[in-house]
Every structure is written in structure tokens, then in C-alpha cells.
Protein backbone atom coordinates (compact mmCIF):
# COMPACT_ATOMS: atom_id res chain seq x y z
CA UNK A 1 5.97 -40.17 -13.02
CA UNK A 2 3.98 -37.44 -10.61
CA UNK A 3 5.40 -33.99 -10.32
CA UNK A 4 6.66 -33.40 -7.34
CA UNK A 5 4.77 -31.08 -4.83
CA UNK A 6 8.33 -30.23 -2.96
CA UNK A 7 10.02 -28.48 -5.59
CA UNK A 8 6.58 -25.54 -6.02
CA UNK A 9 7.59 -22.42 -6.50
CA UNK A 10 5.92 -19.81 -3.87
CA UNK A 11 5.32 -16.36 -4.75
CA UNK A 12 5.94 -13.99 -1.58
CA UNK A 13 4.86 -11.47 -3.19
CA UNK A 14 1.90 -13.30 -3.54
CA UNK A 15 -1.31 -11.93 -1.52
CA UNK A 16 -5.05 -12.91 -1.19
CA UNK A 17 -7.93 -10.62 -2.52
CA UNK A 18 -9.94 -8.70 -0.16
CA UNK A 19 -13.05 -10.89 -0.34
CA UNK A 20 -16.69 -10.09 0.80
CA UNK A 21 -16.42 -10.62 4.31
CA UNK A 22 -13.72 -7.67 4.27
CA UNK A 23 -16.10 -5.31 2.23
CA UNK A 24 -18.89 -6.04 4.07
CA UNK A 25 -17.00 -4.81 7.18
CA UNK A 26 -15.61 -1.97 6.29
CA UNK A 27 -19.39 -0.85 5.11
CA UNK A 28 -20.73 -2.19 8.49
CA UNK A 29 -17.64 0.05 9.64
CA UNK A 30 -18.38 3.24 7.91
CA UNK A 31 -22.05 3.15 9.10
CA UNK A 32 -21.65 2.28 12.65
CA UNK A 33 -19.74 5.48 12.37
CA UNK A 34 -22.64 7.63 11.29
CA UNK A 35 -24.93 6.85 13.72
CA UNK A 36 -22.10 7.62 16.49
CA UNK A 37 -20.60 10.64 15.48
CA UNK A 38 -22.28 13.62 14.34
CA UNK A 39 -19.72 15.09 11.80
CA UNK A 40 -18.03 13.48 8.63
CA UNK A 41 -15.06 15.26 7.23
CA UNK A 42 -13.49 14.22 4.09
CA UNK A 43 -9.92 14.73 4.40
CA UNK A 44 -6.70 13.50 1.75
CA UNK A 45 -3.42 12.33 3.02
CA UNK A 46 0.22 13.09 1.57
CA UNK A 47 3.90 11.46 2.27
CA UNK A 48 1.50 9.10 4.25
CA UNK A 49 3.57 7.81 7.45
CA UNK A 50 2.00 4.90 9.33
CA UNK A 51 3.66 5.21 12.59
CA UNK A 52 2.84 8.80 12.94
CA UNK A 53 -0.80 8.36 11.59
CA UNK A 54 -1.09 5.57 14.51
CA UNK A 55 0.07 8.53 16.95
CA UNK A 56 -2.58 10.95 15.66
CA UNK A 57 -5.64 7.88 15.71
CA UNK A 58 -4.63 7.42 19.51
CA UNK A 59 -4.28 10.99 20.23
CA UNK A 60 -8.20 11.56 18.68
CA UNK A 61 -9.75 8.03 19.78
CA UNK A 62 -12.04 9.70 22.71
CA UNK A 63 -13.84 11.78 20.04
CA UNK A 64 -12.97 10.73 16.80
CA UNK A 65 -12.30 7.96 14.47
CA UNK A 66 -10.71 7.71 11.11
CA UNK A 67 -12.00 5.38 8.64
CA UNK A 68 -9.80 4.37 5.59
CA UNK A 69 -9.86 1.90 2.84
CA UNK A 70 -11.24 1.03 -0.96
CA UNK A 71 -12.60 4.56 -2.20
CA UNK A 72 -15.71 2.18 -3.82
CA UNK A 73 -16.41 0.87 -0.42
CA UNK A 74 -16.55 3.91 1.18
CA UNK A 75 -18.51 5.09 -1.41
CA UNK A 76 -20.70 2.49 -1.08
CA UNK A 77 -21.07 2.51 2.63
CA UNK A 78 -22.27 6.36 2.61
CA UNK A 79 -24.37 6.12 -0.67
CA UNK A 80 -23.55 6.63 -4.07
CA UNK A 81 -26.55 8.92 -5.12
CA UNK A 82 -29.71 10.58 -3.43
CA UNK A 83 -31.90 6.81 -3.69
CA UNK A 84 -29.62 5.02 -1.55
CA UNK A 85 -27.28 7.38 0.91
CA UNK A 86 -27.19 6.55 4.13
CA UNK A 87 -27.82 10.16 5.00
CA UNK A 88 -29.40 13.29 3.33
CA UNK A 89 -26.40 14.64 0.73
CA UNK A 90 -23.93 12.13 2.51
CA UNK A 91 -23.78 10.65 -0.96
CA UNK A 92 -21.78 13.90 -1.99
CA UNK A 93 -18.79 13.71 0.13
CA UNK A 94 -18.59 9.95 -1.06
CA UNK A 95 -18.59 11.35 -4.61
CA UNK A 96 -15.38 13.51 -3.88
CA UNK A 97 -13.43 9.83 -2.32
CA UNK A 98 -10.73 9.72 -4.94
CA UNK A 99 -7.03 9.03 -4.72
CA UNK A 100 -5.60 9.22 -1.07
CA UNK A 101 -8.32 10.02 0.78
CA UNK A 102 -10.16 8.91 3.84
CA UNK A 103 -13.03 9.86 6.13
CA UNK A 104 -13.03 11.52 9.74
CA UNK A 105 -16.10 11.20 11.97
CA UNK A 106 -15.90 13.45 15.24
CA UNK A 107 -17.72 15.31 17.83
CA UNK A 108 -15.15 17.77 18.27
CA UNK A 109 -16.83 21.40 16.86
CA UNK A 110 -15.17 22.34 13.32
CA UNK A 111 -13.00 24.75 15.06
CA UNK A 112 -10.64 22.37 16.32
CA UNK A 113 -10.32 19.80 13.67
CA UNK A 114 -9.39 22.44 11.37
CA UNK A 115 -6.84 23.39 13.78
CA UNK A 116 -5.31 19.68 14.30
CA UNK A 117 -5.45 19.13 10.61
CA UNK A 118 -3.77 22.42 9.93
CA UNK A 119 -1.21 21.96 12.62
CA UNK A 120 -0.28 18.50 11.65
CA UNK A 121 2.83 17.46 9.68
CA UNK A 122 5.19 15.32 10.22
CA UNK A 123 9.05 15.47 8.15
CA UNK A 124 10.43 12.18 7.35
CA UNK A 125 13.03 11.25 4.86
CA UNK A 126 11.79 10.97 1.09
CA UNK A 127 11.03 7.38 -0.81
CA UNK A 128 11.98 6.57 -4.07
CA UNK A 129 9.56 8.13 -6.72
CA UNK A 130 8.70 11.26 -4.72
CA UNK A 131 9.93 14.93 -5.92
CA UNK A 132 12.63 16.40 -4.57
CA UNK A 133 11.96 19.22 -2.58
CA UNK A 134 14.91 21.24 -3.09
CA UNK A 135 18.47 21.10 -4.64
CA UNK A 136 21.42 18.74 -2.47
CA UNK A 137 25.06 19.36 -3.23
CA UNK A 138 27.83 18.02 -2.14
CA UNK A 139 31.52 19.57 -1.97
CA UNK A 140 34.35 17.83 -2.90
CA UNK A 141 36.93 16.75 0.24
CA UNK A 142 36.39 15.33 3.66
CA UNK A 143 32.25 14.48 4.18
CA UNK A 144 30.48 14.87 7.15
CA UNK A 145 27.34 13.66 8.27
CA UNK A 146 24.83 15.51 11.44
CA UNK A 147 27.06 13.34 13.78
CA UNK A 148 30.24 14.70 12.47
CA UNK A 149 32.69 12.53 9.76
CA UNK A 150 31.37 9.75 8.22
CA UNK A 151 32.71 6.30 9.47
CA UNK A 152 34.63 4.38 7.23
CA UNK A 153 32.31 1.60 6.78
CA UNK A 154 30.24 4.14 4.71
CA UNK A 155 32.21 4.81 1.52
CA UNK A 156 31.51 1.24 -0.02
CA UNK A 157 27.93 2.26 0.37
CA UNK A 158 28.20 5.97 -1.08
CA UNK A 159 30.20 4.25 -3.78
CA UNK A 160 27.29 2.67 -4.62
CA UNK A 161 25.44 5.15 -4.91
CA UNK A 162 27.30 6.76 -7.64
CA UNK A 163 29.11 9.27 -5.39
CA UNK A 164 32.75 10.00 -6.10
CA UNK A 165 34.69 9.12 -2.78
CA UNK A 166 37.43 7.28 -1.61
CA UNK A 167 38.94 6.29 2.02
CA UNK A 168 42.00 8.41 2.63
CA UNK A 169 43.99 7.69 6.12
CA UNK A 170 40.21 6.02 7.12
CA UNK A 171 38.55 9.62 6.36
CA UNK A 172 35.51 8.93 3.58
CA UNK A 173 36.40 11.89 1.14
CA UNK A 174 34.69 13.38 -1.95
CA UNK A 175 36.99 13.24 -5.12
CA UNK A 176 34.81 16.24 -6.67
CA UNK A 177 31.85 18.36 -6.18
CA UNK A 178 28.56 16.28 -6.59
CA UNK A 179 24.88 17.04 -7.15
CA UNK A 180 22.77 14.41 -5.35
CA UNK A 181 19.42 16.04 -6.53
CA UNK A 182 18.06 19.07 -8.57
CA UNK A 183 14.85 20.65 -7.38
CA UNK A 184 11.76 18.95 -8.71
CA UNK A 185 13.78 15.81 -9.84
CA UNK A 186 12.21 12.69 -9.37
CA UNK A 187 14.33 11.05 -6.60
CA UNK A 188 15.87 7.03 -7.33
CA UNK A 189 17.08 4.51 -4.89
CA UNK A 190 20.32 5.93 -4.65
CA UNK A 191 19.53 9.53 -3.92
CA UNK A 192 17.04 8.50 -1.52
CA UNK A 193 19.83 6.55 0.22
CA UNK A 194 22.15 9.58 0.05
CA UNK A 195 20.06 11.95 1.16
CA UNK A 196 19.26 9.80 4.50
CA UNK A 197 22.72 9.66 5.35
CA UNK A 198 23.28 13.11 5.41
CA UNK A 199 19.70 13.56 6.98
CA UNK A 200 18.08 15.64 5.07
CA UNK A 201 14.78 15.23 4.54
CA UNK A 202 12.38 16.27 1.78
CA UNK A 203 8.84 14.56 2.30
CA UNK A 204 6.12 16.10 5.13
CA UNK A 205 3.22 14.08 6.33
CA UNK A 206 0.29 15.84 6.03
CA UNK A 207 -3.47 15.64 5.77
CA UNK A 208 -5.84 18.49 4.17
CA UNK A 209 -9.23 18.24 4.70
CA UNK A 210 -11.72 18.45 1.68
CA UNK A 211 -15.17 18.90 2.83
CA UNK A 212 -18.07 18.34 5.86
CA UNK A 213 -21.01 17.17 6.25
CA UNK A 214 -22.82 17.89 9.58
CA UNK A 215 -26.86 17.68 9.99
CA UNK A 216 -27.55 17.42 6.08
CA UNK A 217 -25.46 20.10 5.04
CA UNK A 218 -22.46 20.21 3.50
CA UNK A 219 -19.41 22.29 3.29
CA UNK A 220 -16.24 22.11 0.63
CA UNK A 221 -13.14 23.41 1.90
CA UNK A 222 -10.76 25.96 0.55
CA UNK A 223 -7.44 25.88 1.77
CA UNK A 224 -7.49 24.62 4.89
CA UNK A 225 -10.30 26.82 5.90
CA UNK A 226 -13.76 25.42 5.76
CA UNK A 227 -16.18 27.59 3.11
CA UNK A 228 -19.94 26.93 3.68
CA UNK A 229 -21.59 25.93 0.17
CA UNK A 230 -25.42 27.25 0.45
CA UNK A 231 -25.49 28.22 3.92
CA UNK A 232 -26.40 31.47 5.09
């Protein structure tokens, strides 16, 4: 008897493979780029934050345009060595594209972008896996959240997150001190969870940049301050 195609089990975890026509435009991408914009900066991303990043592309889309995707694309798309970059030494800010990183092309003078990059951050609550940033304790008795006591409906939830509380008279209390998180610790689930209701956050969006290249030459940064390697 044939198996039966009704009972298949579908994976929605399940997603496709970035195939050629996806490489090829991102390369296409990258280069277009180039030949508009006279600067490339090389920038890495931490606590990345889509909604905000979104804010920042729309704030910069007159003059600028961030490009972001597989490293070895990008790599690709600039030139992986002096016989095939697209540009003279372009090849040796693709050599630096490791990890989070991404690519800025701009027209605004380097003045400014290290301002925006400098000033930008963005504090959001932390995700499971990520370091706390400090210590959290909490003291034993009635808790309180920013909005004042917690609502009832809460202390199954804190329950579940290991915390020691009970509903007295419809007040959420703490039966005994409790310490959510240690600095440094790396945060679960549960902390994570804690640590949003009582709004504290621990993880900042930011970007650093990493290097320049602007007519051939190119610069490495220190800091966030731009250092001119073999410039006079």
C-alpha cells in the first residue's frame, strides 16, 4: 500500500539556502555601491536591534547606505587580494569582514560619521546568552515593578522563574532575598524574563567603526577615533 503524502511531517524550522541568485545580488549590491559613494567604512555591530537599525538606515538614506550580509560575499564583492579588488587596497577592508560586521558607504566627510557612530546606542532589555551587565537583587517582601506593585497575574510567572513569591491578600510578595544575576553571569531564559519585568536593562546597541577607505587609502580605527595608517 502507498504511504500516504497527508500524514508528512514539516519542519518549520526548516529554511531554504541562499542560492546564487542571492549572492550574485548582494555582489551586484556591494559594487553598485562603490561607484556611488565615495567612502567605505568598515564598521561591527553589538546587541544588534533591528527596529532601531531600520531607524538609523532611514535617518542616513540621503547620503549613505549600509550594506550587510555573508562576510565571504562581501569579501568577494570588494576583492579578496590586490589581482582582483574592485578598487586599489579595497581588498583590505574586505580582509578585516569577520564576525558582526558590515560595510557603510557615504558622502558625508569622516567628521560626522564618526560622530553618528559614536553617538549611537540604543538600551534594550538583554537576550538569553548575553552577559550580565551588572549584579540584580531582589529583597524579600512586597515587589514592585517601574509602574508600582506587581499585579497578581504575575506571581505564577515569577514562580516560574525560580523566584520565591507567593500572593498574600492579592499583593505578589518575595518569601526571601533573591539574586536574579551576578555581574558577568551568563544570563538564562528565566533571568532574562525577570529582569524585563522589573525593567532593567543590560544590553546597548551599538556600532564601532573599524576602518576607511577613501580615494585608495586606507585608515584603521582606534577607538572610535579614526588613525591614518601611512598618511602624512
Amino acid at each position: 500500500m502507498p504511504k500516504s503524502k497527508r500524514n508528512r511531517v514539516v519542519h518549520l524550522t526548516k529554511t531554504k539556502k541562499k542560492g546564487k541568485e542571492w549572492k550574485e545580488g548582494l555582489i551586484s549590491h556591494v559594487r553598485q555601491a562603490v561607484e556611488e559613494y565615495p567612502t567605505v567604512y568598515l564598521f561591527r555591530y553589538y546587541n544588534m536591534r533591528t527596529e532601531s537599525f531600520k531607524e538609523l538606515r532611514q535617518e542616513l538614506q540621503e547620503s549613505s547606505r549600509f550594506v550587510m550580509g555573508s562576510n565571504k560575499m562581501l569579501q568577494v564583492a570588494l576583492g579578496k587580494s590586490e589581482s582582483d579588488e574592485l578598487r586599489t587596497n579595497l581588498s583590505e577592508i574586505g580582509a578585516r569582514l569577520k564576525g558582526h560586521s558590515g560595510l557603510f558607504f557615504t558622502k558625508l566627510p569622516r567628521e560626522e560619521v564618526v560622530r553618528i557612530f559614536d553617538e549611537f546606542g540604543v538600551e534594550d532589555y538583554a537576550r538569553a546568552g548575553s552577559k550580565a551587565t551588572h549584579a540584580f537583587r531582589l529583597q524579600a517582601g512586597p515587589l514592585s515593578g517601574p509602574q508600582g506593585p506587581l499585579p497578581h497575574t504575575l506571581e505564577p510567572h515569577l514562580r516560574k522563574c525560580n523566584l520565591p513569591t507567593r500572593l498574600n491578600k492579592g499583593v505578589v510578595e518575595l518569601l526571601a532575598d533573591h539574586e536574579v544575576c551576578r555581574e558577568g553571569q551568563v544570563l538564562d531564559p528565566h533571568q532574562v524574563a525577570v529582569l524585563r519585568v522589573f525593567d532593567i536593562k543590560m544590553a546597548t546597541f551599538k556600532l564601532k567603526l573599524l576602518a576607511v577607505w577613501q580615494g585608495e587609502l586606507v585608515a584603521f580605527a582606534c577607538s572610535l577615533y579614526i588613525v591614518a595608517k601611512g598618511i602624512a
